[in-house]
N, C-alpha and C. Protein backbone atom coordinates (compact mmCIF):
# COMPACT_ATOMS: atom_id res chain seq x y z
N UNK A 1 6.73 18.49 -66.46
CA UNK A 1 6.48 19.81 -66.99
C UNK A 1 5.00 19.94 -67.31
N UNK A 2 4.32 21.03 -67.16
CA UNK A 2 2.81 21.08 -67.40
C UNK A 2 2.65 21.45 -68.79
N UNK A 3 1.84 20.63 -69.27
CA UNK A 3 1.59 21.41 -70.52
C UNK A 3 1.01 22.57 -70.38
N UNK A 4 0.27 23.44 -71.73
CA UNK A 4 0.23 24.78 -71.41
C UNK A 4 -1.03 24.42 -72.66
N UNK A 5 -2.24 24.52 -72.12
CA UNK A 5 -3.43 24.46 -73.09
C UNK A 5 -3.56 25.14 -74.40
N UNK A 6 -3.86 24.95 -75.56
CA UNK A 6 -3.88 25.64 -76.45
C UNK A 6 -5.12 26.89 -76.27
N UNK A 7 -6.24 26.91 -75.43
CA UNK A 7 -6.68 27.66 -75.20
C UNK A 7 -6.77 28.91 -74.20
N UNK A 8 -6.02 28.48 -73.36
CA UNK A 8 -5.10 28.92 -72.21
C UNK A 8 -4.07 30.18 -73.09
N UNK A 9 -3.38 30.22 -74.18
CA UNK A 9 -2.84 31.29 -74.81
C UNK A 9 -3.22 32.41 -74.97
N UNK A 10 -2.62 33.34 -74.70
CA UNK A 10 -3.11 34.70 -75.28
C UNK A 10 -2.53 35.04 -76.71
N UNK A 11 -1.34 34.91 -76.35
CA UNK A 11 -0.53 35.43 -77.15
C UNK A 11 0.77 34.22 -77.71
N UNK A 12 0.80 33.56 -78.73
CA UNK A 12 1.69 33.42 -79.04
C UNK A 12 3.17 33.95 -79.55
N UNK A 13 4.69 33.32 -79.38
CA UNK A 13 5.55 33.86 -79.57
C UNK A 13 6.09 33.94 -80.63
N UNK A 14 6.63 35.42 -81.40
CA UNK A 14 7.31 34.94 -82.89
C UNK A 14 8.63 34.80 -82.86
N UNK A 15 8.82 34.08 -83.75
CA UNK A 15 10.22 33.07 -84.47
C UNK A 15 11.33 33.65 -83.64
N UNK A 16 11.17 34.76 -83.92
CA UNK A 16 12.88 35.66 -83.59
C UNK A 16 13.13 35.54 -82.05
N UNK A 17 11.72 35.47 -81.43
CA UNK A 17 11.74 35.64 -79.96
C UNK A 17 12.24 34.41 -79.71
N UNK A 18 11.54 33.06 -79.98
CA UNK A 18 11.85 31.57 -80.11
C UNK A 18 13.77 31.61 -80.06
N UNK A 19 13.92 32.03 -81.29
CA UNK A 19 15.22 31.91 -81.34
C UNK A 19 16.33 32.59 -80.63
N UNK A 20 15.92 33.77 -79.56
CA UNK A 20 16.89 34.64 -78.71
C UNK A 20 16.47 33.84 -77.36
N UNK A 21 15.34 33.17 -76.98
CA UNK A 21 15.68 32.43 -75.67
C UNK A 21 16.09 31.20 -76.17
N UNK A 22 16.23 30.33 -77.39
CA UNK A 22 17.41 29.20 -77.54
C UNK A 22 18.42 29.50 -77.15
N UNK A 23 19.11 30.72 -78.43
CA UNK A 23 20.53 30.74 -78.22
C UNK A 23 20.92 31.21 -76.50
N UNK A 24 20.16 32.15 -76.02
CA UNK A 24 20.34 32.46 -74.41
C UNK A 24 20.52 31.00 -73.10
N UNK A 25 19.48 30.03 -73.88
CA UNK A 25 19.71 28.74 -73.25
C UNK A 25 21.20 28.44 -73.45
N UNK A 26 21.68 28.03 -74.65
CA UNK A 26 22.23 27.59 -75.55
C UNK A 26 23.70 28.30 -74.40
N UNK A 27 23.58 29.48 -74.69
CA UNK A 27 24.60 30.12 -74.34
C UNK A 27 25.30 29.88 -72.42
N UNK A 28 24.03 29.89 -72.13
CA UNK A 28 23.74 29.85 -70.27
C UNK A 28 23.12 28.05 -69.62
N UNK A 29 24.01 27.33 -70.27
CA UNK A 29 23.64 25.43 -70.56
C UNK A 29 23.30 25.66 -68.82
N UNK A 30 22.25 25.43 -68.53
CA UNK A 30 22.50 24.84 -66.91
C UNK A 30 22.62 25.81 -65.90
N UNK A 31 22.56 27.26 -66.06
CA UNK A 31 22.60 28.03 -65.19
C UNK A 31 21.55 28.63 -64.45
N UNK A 32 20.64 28.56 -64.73
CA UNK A 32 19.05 29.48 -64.27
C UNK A 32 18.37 28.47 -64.02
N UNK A 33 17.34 29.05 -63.11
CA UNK A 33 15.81 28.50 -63.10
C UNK A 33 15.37 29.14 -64.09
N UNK A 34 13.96 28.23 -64.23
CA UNK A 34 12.89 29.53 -65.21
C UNK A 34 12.74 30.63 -65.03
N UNK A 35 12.69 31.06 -63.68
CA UNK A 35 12.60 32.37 -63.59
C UNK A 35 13.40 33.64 -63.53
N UNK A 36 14.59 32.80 -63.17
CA UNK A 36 15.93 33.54 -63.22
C UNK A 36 16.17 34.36 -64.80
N UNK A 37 15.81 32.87 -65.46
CA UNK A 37 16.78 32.55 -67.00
C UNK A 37 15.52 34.18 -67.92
N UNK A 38 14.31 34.20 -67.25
CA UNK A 38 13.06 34.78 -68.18
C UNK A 38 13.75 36.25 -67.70
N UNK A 39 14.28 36.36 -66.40
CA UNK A 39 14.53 37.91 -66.29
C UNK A 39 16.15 38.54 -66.82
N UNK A 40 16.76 37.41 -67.19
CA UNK A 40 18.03 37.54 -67.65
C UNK A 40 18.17 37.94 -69.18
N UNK A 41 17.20 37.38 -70.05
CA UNK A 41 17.10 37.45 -70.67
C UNK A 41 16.93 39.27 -71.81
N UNK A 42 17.81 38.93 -72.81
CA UNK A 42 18.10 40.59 -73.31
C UNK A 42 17.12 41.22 -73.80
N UNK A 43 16.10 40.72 -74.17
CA UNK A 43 14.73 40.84 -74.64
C UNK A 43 13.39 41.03 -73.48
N UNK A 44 12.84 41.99 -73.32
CA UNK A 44 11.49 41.28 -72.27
C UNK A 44 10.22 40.84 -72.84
N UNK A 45 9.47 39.99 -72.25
CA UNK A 45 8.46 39.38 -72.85
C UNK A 45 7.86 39.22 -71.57
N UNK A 46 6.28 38.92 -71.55
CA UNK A 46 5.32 38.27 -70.84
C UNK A 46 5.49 37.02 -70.47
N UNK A 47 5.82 36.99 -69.29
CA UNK A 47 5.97 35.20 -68.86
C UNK A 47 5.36 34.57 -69.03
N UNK A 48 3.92 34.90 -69.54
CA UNK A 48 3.31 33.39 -70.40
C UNK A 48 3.62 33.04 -71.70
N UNK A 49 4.27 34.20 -72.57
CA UNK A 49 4.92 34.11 -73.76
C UNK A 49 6.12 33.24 -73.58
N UNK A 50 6.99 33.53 -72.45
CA UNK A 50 8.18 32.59 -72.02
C UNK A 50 7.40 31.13 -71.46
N UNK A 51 6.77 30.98 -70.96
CA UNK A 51 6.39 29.89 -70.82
C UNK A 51 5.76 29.14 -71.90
N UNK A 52 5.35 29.40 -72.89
CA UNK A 52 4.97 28.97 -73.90
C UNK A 52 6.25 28.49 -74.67
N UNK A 53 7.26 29.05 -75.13
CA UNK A 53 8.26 29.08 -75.20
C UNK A 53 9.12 27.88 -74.69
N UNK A 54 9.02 27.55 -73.26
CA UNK A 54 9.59 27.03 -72.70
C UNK A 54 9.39 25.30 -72.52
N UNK A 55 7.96 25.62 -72.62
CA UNK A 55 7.37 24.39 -72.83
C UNK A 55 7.56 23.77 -74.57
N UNK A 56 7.46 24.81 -75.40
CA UNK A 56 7.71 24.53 -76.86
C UNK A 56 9.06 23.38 -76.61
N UNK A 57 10.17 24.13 -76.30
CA UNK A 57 11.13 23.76 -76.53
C UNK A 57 11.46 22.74 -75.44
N UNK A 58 10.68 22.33 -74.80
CA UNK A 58 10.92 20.78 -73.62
C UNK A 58 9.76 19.63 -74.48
N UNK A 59 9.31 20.00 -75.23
CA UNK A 59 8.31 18.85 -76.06
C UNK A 59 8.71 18.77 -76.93
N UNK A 60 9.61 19.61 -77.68
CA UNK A 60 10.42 19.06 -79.03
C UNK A 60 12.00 18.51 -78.69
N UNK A 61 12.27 18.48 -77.31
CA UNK A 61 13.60 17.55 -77.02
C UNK A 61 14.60 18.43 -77.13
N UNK A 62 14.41 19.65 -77.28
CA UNK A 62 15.59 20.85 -77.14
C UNK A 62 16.56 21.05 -75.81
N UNK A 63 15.36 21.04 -74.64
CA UNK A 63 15.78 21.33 -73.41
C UNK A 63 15.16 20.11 -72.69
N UNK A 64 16.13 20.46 -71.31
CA UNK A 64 15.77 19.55 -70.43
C UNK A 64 15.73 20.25 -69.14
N UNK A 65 15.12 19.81 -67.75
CA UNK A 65 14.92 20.83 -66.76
C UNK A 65 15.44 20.04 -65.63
N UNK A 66 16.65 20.12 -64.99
CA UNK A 66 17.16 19.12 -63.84
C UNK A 66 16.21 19.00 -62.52
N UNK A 67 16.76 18.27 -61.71
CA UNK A 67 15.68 18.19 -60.52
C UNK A 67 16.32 19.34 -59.52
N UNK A 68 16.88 20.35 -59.72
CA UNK A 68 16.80 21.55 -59.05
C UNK A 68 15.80 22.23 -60.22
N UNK A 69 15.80 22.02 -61.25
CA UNK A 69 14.80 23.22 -61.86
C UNK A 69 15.18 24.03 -62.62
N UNK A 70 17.01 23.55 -63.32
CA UNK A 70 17.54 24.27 -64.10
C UNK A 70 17.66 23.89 -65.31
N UNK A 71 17.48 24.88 -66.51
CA UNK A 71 17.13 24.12 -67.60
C UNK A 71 18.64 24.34 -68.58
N UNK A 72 18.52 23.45 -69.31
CA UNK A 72 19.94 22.93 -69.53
C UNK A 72 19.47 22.83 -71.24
N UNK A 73 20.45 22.84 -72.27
CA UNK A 73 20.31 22.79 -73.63
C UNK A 73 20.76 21.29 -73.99
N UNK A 74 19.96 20.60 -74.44
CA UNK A 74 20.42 19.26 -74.99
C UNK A 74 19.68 18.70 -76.11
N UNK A 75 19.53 19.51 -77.30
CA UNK A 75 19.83 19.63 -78.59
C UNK A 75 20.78 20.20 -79.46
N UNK A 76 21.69 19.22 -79.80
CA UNK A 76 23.24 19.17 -80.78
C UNK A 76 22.91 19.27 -82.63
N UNK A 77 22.95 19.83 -83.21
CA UNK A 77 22.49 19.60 -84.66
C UNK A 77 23.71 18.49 -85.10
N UNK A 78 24.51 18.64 -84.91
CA UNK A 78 25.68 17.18 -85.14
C UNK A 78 24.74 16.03 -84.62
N UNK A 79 24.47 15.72 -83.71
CA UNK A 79 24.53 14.39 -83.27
C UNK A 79 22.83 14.16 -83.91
N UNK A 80 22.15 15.41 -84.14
CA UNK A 80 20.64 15.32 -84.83
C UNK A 80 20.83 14.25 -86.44
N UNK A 81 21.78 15.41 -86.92
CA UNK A 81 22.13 14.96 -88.42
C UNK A 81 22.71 13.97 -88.45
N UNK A 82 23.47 13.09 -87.30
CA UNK A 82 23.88 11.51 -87.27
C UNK A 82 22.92 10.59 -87.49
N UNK A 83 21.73 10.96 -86.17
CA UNK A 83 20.67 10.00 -86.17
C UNK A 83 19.97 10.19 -87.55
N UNK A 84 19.88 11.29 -88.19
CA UNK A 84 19.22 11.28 -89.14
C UNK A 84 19.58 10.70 -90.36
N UNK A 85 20.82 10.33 -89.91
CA UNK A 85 21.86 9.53 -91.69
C UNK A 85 21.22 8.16 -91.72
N UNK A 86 21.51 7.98 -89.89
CA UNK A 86 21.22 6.79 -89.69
C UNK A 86 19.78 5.92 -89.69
N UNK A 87 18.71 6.84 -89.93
CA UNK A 87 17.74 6.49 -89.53
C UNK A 87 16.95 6.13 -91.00
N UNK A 88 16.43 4.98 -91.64
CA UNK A 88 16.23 4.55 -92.11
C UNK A 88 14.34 5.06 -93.05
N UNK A 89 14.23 5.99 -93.36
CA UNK A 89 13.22 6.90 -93.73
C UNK A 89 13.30 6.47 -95.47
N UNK A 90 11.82 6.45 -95.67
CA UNK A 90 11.52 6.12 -96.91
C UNK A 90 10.59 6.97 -96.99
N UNK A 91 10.44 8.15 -98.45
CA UNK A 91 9.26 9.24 -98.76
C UNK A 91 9.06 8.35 -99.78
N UNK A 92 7.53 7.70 -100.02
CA UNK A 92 6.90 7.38 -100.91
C UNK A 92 6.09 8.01 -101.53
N UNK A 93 6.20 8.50 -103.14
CA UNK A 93 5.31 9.67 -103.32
C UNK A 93 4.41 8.68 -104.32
N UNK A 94 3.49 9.55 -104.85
CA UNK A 94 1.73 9.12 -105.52
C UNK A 94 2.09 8.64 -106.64
């Protein structure tokens, strides 16, 4: 996946937008390309806003993009909050 330069932005995306192409992922696991999934979508936006977007959410481990090019949802908050019981974290404060 290419990253997407921080200077390269025009426009960043807000929260709400973030969160209507999750759940649209979320909803459509595996069905679209990028480009399909950006025009399907119930909302319209600037495809560099979706691509920003898109890339957000493939560097934080949300999504994944098969070798046809379809992007698929594979972030579970269950199985997040497992690893997280399990994971051995110490906050040391001052």
């Amino acid at each position: 996946m290419e990253l997407i330069k921080e200077k390269d932005i025009l426009r960043y995306p807000r929260l709400d937008t973030v969160l209507m192409v999750e759940e649209f992922i979320q909803k459509h696991d595996g069905e679209y390309k990028r480009k399909e999934l950006w025009q399907k979508l119930p909302k319209k936006m600037m495809y560099q806003t979706f691509q920003v977007i898109i890339a957000y959410l493939f560097e934080s481990n949300k999504i994944s993009i098969d070798v046809e090019g379809k992007i698929g949802w594979i972030y579970y908050t269950e199985r997040a909050k497992t690893r997280e019981a399990m994971a051995r974290l110490v906050w040391k404060g001052r």
